[in-house]
Protein backbone atom coordinates (compact mmCIF):
# COMPACT_ATOMS: atom_id res chain seq x y z
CA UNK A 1 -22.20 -7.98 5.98
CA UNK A 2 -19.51 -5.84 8.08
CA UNK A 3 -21.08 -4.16 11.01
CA UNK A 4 -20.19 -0.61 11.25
CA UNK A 5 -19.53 1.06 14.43
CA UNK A 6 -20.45 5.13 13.60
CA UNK A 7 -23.82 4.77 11.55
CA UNK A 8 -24.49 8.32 10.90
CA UNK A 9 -21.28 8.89 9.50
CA UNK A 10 -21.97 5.44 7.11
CA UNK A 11 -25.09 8.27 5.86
CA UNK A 12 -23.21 10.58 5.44
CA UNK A 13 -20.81 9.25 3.45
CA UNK A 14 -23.24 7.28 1.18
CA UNK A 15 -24.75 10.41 0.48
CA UNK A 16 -21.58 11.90 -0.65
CA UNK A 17 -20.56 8.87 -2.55
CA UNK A 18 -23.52 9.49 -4.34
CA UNK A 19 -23.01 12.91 -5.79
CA UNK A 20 -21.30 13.71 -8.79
CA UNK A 21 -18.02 14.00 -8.93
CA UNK A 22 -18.11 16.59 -11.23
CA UNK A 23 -18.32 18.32 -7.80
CA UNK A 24 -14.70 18.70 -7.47
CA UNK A 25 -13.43 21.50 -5.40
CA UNK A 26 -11.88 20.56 -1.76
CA UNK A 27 -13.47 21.32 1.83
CA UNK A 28 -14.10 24.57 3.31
CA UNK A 29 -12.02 26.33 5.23
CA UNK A 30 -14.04 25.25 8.56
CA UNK A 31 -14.23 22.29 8.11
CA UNK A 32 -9.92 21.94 6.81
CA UNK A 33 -9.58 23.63 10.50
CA UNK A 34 -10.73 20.17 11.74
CA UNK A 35 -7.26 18.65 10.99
CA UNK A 36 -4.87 19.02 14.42
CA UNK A 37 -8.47 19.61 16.13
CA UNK A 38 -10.70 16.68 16.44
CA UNK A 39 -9.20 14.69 13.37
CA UNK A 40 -4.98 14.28 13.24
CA UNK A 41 -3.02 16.46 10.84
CA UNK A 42 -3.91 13.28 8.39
CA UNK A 43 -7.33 13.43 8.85
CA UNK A 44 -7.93 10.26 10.93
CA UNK A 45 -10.42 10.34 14.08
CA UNK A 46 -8.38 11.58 16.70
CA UNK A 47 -10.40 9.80 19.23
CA UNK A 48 -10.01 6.09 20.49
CA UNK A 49 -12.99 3.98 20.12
CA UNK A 50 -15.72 3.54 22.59
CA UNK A 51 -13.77 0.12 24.49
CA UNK A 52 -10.10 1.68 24.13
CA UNK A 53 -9.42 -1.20 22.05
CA UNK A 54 -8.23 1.67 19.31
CA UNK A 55 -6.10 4.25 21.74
CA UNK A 56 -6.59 8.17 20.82
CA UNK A 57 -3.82 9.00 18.56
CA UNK A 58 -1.41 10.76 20.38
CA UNK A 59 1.15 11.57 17.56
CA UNK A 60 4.10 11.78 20.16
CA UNK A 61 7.03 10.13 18.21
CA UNK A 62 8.57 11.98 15.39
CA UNK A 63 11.21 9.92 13.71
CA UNK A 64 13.01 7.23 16.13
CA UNK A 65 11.31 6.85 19.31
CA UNK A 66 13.51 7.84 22.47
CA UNK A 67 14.40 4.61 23.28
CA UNK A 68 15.04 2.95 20.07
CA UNK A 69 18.65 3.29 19.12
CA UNK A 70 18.43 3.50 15.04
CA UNK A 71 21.98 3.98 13.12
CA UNK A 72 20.00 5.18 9.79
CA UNK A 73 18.89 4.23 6.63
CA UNK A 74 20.14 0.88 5.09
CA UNK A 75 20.14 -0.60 8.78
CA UNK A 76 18.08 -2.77 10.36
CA UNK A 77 14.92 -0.56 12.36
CA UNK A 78 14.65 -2.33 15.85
CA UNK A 79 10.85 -3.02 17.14
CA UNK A 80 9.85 0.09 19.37
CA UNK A 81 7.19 -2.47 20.48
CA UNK A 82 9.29 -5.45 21.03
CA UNK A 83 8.21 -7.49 24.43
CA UNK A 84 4.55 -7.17 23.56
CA UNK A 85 2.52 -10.22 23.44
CA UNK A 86 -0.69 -11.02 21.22
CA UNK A 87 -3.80 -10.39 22.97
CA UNK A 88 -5.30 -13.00 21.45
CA UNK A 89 -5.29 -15.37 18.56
CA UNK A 90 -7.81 -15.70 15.74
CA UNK A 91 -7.89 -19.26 14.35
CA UNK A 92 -10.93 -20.93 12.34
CA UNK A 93 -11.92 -22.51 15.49
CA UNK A 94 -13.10 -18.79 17.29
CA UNK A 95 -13.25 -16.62 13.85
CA UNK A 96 -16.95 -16.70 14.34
CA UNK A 97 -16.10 -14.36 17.13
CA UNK A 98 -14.13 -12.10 15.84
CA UNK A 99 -16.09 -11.95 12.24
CA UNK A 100 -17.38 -8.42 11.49
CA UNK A 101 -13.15 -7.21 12.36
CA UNK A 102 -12.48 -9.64 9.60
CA UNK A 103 -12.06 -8.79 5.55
CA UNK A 104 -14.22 -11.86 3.66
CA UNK A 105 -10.46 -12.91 2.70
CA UNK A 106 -9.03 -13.24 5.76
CA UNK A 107 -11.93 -15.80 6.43
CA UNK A 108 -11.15 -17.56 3.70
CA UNK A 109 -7.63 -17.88 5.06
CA UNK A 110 -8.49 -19.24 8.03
CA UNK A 111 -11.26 -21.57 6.73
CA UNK A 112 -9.01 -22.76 3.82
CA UNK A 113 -6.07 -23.58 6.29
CA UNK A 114 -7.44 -24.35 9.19
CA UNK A 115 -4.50 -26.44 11.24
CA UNK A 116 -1.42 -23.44 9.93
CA UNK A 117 -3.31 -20.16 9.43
CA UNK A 118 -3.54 -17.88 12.46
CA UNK A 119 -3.96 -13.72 12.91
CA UNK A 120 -2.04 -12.92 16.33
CA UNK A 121 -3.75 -9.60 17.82
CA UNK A 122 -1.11 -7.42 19.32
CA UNK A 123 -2.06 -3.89 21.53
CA UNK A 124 -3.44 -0.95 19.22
CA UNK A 125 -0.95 2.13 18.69
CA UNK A 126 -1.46 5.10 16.92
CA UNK A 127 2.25 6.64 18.46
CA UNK A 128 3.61 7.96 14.87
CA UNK A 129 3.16 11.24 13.28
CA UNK A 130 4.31 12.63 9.87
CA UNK A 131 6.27 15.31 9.50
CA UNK A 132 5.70 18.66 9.34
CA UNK A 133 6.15 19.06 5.87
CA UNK A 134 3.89 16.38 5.21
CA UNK A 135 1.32 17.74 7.89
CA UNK A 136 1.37 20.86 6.24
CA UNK A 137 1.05 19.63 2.74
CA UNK A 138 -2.15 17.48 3.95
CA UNK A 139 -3.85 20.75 5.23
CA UNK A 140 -3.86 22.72 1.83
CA UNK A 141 -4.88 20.00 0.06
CA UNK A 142 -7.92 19.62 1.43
CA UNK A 143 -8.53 23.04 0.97
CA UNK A 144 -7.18 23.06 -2.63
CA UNK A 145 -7.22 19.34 -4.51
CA UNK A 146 -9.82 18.83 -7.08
CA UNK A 147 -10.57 15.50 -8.79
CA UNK A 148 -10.24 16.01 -12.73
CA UNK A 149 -11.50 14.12 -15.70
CA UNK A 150 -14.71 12.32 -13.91
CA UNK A 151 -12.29 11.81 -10.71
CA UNK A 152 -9.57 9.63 -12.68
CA UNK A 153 -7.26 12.34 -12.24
CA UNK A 154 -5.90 15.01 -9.47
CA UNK A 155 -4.67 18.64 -9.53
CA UNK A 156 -3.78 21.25 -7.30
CA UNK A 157 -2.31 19.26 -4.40
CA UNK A 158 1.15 17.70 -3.80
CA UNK A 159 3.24 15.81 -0.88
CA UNK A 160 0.73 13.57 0.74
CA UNK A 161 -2.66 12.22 0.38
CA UNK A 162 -5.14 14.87 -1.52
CA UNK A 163 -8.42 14.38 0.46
CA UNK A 164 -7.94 14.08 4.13
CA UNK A 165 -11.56 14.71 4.31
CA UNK A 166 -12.90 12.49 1.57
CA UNK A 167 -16.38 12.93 -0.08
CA UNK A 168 -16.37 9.72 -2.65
CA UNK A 169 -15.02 6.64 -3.32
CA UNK A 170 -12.76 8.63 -6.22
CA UNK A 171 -11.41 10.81 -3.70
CA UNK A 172 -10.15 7.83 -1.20
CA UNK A 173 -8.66 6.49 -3.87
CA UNK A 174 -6.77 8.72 -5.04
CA UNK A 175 -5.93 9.16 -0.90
CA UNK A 176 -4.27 5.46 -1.19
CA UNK A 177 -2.51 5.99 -4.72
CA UNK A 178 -1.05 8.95 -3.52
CA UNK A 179 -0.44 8.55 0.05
CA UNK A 180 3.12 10.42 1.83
CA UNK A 181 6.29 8.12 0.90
CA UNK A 182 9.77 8.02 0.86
CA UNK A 183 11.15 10.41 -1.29
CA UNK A 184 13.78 7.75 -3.17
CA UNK A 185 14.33 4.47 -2.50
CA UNK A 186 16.83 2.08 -3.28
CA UNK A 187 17.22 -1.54 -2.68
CA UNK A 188 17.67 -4.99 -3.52
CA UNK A 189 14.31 -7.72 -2.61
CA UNK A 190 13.56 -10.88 -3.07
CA UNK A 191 10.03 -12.44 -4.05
CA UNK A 192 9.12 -15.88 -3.25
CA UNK A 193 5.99 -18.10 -4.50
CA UNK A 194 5.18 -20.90 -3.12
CA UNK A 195 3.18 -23.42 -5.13
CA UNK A 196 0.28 -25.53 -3.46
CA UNK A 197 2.14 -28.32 -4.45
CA UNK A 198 4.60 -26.92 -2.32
CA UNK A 199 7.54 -26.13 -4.85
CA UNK A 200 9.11 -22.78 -5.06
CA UNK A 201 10.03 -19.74 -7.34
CA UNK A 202 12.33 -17.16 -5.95
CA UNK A 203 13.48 -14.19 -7.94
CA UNK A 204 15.89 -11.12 -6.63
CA UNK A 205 14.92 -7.57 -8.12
CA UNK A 206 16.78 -4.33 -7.81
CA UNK A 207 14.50 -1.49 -7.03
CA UNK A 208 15.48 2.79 -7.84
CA UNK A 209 12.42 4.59 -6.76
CA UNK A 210 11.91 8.77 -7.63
CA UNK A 211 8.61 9.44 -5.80
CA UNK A 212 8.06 13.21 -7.58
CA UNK A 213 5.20 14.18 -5.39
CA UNK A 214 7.37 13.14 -2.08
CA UNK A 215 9.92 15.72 -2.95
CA UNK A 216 10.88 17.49 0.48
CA UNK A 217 11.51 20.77 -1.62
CA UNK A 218 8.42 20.70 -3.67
CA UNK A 219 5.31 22.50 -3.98
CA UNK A 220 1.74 22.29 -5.59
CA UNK A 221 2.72 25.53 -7.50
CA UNK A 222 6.17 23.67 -8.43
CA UNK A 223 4.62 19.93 -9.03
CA UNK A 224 4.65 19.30 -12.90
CA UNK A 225 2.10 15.68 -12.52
CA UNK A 226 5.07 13.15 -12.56
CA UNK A 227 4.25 10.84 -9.60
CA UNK A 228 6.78 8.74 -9.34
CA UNK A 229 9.37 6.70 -11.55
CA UNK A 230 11.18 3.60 -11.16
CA UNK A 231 13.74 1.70 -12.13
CA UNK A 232 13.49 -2.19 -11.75
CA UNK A 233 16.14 -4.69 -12.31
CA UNK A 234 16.09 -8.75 -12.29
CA UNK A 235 19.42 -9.97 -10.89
CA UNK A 236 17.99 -13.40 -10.29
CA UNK A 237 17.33 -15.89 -11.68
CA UNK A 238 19.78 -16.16 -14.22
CA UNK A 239 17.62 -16.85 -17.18
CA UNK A 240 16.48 -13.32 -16.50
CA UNK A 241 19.56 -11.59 -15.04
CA UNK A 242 19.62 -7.93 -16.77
CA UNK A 243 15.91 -7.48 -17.54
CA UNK A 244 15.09 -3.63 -16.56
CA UNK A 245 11.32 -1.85 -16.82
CA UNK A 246 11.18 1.99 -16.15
CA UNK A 247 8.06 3.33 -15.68
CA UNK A 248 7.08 6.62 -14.95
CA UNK A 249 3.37 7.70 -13.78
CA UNK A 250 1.64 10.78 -13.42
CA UNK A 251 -0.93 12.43 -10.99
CA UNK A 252 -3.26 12.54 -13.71
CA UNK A 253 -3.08 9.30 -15.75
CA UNK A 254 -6.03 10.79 -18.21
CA UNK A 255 -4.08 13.36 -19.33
CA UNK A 256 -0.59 11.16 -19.65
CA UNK A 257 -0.74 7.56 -19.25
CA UNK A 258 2.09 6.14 -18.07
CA UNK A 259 5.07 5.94 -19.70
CA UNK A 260 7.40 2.83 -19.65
CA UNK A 261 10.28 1.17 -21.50
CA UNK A 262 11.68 -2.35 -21.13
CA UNK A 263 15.15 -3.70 -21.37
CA UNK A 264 15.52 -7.90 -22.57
CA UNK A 265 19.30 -8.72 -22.65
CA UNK A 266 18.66 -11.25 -25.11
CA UNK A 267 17.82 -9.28 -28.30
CA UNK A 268 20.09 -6.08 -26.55
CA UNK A 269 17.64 -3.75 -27.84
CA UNK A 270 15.13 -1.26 -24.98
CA UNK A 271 11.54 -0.97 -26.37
CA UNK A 272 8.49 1.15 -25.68
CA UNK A 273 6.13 -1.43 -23.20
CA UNK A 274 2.77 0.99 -23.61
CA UNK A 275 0.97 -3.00 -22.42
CA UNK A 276 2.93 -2.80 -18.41
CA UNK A 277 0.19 -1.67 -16.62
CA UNK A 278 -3.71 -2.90 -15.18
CA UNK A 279 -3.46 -6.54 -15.34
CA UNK A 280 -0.29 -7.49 -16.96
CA UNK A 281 1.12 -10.09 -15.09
CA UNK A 282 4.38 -9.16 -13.19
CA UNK A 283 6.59 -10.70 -10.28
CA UNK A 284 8.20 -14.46 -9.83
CA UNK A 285 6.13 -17.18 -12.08
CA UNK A 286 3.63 -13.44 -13.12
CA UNK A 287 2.07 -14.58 -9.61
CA UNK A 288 0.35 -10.95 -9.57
CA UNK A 289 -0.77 -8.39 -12.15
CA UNK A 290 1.07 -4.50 -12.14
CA UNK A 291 -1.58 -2.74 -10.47
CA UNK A 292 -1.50 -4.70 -7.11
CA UNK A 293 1.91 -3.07 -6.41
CA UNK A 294 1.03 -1.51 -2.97
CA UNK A 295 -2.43 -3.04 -3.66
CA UNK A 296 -3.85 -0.73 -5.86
CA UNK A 297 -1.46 1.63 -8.31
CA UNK A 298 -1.58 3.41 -11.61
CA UNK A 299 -4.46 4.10 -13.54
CA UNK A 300 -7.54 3.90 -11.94
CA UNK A 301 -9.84 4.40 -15.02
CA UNK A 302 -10.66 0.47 -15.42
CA UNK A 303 -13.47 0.77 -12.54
CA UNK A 304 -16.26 2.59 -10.82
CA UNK A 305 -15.21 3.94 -6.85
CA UNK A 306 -17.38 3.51 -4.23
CA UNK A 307 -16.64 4.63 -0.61
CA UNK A 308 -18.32 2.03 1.51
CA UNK A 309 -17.85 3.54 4.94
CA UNK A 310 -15.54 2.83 8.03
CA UNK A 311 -15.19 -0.14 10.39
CA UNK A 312 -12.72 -1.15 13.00
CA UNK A 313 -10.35 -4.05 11.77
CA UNK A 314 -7.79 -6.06 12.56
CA UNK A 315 -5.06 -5.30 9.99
CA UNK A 316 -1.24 -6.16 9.60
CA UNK A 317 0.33 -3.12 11.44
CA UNK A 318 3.87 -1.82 13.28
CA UNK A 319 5.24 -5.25 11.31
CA UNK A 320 9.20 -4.91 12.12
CA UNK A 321 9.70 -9.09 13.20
CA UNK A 322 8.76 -9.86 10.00
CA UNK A 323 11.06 -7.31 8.34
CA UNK A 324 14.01 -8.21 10.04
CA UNK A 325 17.05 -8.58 7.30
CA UNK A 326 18.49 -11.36 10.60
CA UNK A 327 15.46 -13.59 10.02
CA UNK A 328 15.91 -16.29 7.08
CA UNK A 329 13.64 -16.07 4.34
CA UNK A 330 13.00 -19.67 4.49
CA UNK A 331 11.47 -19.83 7.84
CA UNK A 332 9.40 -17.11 6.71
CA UNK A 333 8.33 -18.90 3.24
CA UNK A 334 8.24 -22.52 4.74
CA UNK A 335 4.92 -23.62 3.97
CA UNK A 336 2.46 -23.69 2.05
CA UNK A 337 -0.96 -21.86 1.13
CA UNK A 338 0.47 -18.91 3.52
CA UNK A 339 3.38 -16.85 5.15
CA UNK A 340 4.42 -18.17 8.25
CA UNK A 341 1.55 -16.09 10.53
CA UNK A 342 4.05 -16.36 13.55
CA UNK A 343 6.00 -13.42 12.41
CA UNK A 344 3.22 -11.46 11.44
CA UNK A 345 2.01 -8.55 13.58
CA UNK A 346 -1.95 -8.23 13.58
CA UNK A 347 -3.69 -5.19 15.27
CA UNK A 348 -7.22 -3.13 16.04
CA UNK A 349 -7.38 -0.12 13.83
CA UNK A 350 -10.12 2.09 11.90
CA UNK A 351 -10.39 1.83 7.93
CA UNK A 352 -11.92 3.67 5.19
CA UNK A 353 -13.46 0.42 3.08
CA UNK A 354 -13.01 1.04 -0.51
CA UNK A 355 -15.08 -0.52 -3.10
CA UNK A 356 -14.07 -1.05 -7.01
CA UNK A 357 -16.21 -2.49 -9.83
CA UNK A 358 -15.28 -3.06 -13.33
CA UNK A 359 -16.70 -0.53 -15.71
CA UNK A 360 -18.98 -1.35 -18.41
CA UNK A 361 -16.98 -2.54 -21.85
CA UNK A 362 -13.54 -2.50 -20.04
CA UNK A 363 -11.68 -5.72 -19.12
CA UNK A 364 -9.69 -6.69 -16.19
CA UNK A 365 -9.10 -9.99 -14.54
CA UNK A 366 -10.76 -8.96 -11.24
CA UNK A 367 -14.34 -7.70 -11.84
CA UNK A 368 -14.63 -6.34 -8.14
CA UNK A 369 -12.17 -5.02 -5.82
CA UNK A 370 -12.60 -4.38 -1.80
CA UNK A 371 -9.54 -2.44 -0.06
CA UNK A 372 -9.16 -1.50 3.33
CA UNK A 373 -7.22 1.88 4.25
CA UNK A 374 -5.87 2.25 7.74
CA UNK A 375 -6.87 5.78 8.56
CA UNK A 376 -4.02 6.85 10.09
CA UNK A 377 -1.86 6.51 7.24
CA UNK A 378 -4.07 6.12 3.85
CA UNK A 379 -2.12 2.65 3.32
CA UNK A 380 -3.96 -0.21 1.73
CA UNK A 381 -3.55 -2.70 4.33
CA UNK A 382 -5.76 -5.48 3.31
CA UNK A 383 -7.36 -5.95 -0.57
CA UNK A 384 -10.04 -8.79 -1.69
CA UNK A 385 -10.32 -9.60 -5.39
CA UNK A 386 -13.17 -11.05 -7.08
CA UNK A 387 -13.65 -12.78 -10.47
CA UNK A 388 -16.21 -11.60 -13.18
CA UNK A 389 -18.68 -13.84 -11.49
CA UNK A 390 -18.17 -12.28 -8.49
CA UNK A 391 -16.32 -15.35 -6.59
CA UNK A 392 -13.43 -14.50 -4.02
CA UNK A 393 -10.19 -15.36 -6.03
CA UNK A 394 -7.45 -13.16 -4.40
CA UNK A 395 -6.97 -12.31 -1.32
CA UNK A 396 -3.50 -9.56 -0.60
CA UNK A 397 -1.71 -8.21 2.38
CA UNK A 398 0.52 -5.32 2.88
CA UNK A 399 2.51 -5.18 5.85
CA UNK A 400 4.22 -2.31 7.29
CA UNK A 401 6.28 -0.59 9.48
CA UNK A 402 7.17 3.27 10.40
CA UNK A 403 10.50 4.04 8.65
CA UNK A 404 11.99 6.31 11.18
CA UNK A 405 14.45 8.26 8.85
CA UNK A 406 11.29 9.15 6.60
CA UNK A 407 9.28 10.28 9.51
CA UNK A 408 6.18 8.50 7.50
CA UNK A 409 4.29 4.56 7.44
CA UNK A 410 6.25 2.50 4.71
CA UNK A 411 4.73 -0.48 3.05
CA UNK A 412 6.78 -3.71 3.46
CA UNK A 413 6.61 -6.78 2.74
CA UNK A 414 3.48 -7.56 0.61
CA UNK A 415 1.85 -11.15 0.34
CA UNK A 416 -0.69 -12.18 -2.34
CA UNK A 417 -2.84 -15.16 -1.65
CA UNK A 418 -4.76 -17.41 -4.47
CA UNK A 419 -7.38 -18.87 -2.69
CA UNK A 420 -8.19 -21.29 -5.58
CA UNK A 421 -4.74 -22.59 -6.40
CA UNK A 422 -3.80 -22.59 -2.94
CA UNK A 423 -0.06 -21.00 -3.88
CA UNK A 424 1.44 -17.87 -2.76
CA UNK A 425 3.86 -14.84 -3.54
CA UNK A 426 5.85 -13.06 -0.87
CA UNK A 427 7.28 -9.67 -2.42
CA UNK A 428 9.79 -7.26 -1.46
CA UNK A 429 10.97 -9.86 1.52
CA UNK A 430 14.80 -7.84 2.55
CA UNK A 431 15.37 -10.98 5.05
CA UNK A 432 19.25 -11.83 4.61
CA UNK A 433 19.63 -8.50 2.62
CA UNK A 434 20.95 -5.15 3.64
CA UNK A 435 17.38 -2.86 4.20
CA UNK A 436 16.83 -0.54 1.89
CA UNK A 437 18.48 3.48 1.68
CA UNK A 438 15.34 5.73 1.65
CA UNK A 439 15.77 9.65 1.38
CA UNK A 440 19.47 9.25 0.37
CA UNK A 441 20.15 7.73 -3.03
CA UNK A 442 22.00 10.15 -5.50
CA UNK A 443 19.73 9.90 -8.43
CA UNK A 444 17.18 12.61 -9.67
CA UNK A 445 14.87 12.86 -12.24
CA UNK A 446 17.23 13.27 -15.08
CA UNK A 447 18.26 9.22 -14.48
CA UNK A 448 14.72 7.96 -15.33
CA UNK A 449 15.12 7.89 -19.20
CA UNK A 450 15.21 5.76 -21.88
CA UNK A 451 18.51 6.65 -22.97
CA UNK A 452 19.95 5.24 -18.91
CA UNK A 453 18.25 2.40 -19.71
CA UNK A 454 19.83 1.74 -22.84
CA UNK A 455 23.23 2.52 -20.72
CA UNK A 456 22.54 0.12 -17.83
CA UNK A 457 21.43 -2.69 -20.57
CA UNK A 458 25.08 -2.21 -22.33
């Protein structure tokens, strides 16, 4: 059991977990006014912790830092942080120390690979702030977004998480599913697994991202519930060179599911795929299922949300090493069981711990799942997935960096851990690739169709 460090607050927000959520209307004008006060614009404690192990967030870099020279998107982001050396390193031989900063599957890491796994600690910062649109955005949402339809759904708020004061475990959900992103993205990745036996799968994907609620122009009154839509492209390997999926998902999935379409060169032909969603398999050898994507995404329906509480934790955070296009991919994916942790940046931040357990007469192939959402950002940055019998199976990391041209936290490079097989999948690795355009790309909404696909398949 996780010690928590702010026990009347733990109450507090049992209490509230516990209430309906037909309950749905947002917070109070007083207590909205806390955001920019004693909680950042985003609704994290604005406060360090009681050691200075977390710093206060100071918020005082908007965009590139003054002395990082950035030439925009599609180029490498240099390290505003580079120099720094770990504090210390975790390693199954002192984990007993470090324990209650620890998710259950990061001890399973390190007790499963004891002689290669390792979490390096680097100094806390909380530097970063969103921008003002975003800011703003945050602030009438928590006066205005409701939870619809039992809390599977959201209304009335746009352009950044909905509850920046949440209540329930639905409401810190939605928080993470809905977080502020890039507007569009574009870019080419590569995923690697890497069998316990030690052989490999690699795959190369084009991504087209249209993140609806991210739209700089937008509005709440403007927002017609299209989240976000994507177009995704196998290049590689050449058995499956020209497969395409578009999706599309919505703000409230209760209301309209998602929509998606798929593209198989061999029979030339694009088909409703109403099945590419929850636990579908997806990615190089269908190493993960659709909904991990960030984590958690799409339709949240399947479970029961519980918000746990808060705890500090040592998390993957300001990761720009690892996401350097100069580094090879092969040093990265060189052994087995695990990314190489040398190029992983580890450090000491506050998360909301968010609790999901399979509902009554639906199926799924995790019957619990435990995320953990850096506060200053919403992110999943850790997730723990159990089996129906309740055994740790899963164990995911999402890495990530602040993409200065967004003026927001982007997730990176994502890895997904089966601690039974003892295999691996690295996803969305850009090392020996250009980095991707956010913010720029030239499509709109009007390119996410069926009848593009059916052009880009021909």
């Amino acid at each position: 059991m996780h010690a928590y460090n702010n026990v009347p607050l733990l109450v507090a927000l049992a209490l509230a977990s516990l209430a309906s959520t037909s309950v749905l209307a947002g917070v109070g004008p007083e207590e909205a006014a806390r955001l920019g006060r004693d909680l950042t614009p985003m609704g994290a404690e604005k406060a360090g912790n009681a050691d200075g192990s977390i710093p206060e967030w100071s918020g005082k870099w908007l965009g590139a830092p003054p002395h990082v020279k950035f030439d925009g998107t599609g180029h490498k982001r240099p390290d505003p942080y580079a120099g720094e050396q770990p504090l210390f390193t975790i390693t199954a031989a002192n984990l007993e120390q470090y324990r209650d900063k620890l998710s259950d599957g990061q001890v399973a890491l390190l007790k499963r690979y004891p002689a290669t796994y390792r979490i390096h600690v680097y100094p806390s910062h909380r530097d970063f702030r969103y921008s003002p649109v975003v800011e703003a955005n945050i602030k009438q949402n928590a006066l205005d977004a409701e939870l619809v339809h039992d809390g599977y759904g959201v209304a009335n708020a746009f352009g950044g998480s909905p509850f920046p004061i949440p209540k329930n475990g639905f409401e810190l959900m939605w928080n993470q599913n809905l977080p502020a992103r890039a507007w569009k993205e574009e870019a080419t990745y590569k995923m690697a697994l890497v069998l316990g036996n030690g052989n490999r799968v690699e795959e190369k994907v084009g991504y087209q991202i249209l993140s609806q609620w991210d739209d700089p122009k937008g509005s709440a009154a403007t927002f017609e519930g299209t989240q976000a839509c994507a177009m995704i492209s196998t290049q590689e390997p050449a058995r499956k060179k020209g497969e395409i999926i578009l999706s599309c998902d919505f703000s409230d999935p209760v209301a309209k599911p998602r929509q998606a379409w798929q593209y198989l060169p061999g029979n030339r032909r694009v088909r409703r795929a109403p099945t590419i969603g929850y636990d579908t398999p997806y990615g190089a050898g269908g190493f993960r299922v659709m909904d991990e994507d960030r984590l958690f995404n799409g339709a949240p329906d399947r479970y029961d949300w519980t918000l746990v509480g808060k705890q500090e934790m040592v998390i993957p955070y300001n990761n720009y090493a690892l996401d350097d296009p100069d580094l090879p991919a092969s040093e990265l994916t060189a052994g087995s069981g695990h990314l190489n942790p040398d190029h992983v940046r580890f450090e000491l931040h506050r998360v909301w711990v968010l609790e999901a357990n399979l509902k009554a007469g639906k199926r799924h192939i995790y019957g619990k799942r435990r995320f953990y959402l850096d506060e200053d950002s919403w992110n999943a940055a850790l997730g723990d997935n159990y089996d129906g019998k309740g055994q740790l199976w899963r164990t995911n990391t999402q890495t990530s960096v602040y993409a200065y041209e967004v003026e927001a936290f982007h997730a990176r490079v994502a890895i997904y851990h089966d601690l039974l097989a003892g295999s691996y999948m690295a996803d969305r690795l850009v090392n020996g690739l250009a980095p991707a355009r956010l913010n720029d790309a030239s499509f709109d909404a009007s390119y996410f169709t069926a009848a593009s696909l059916r052009k880009l398949g021909k």
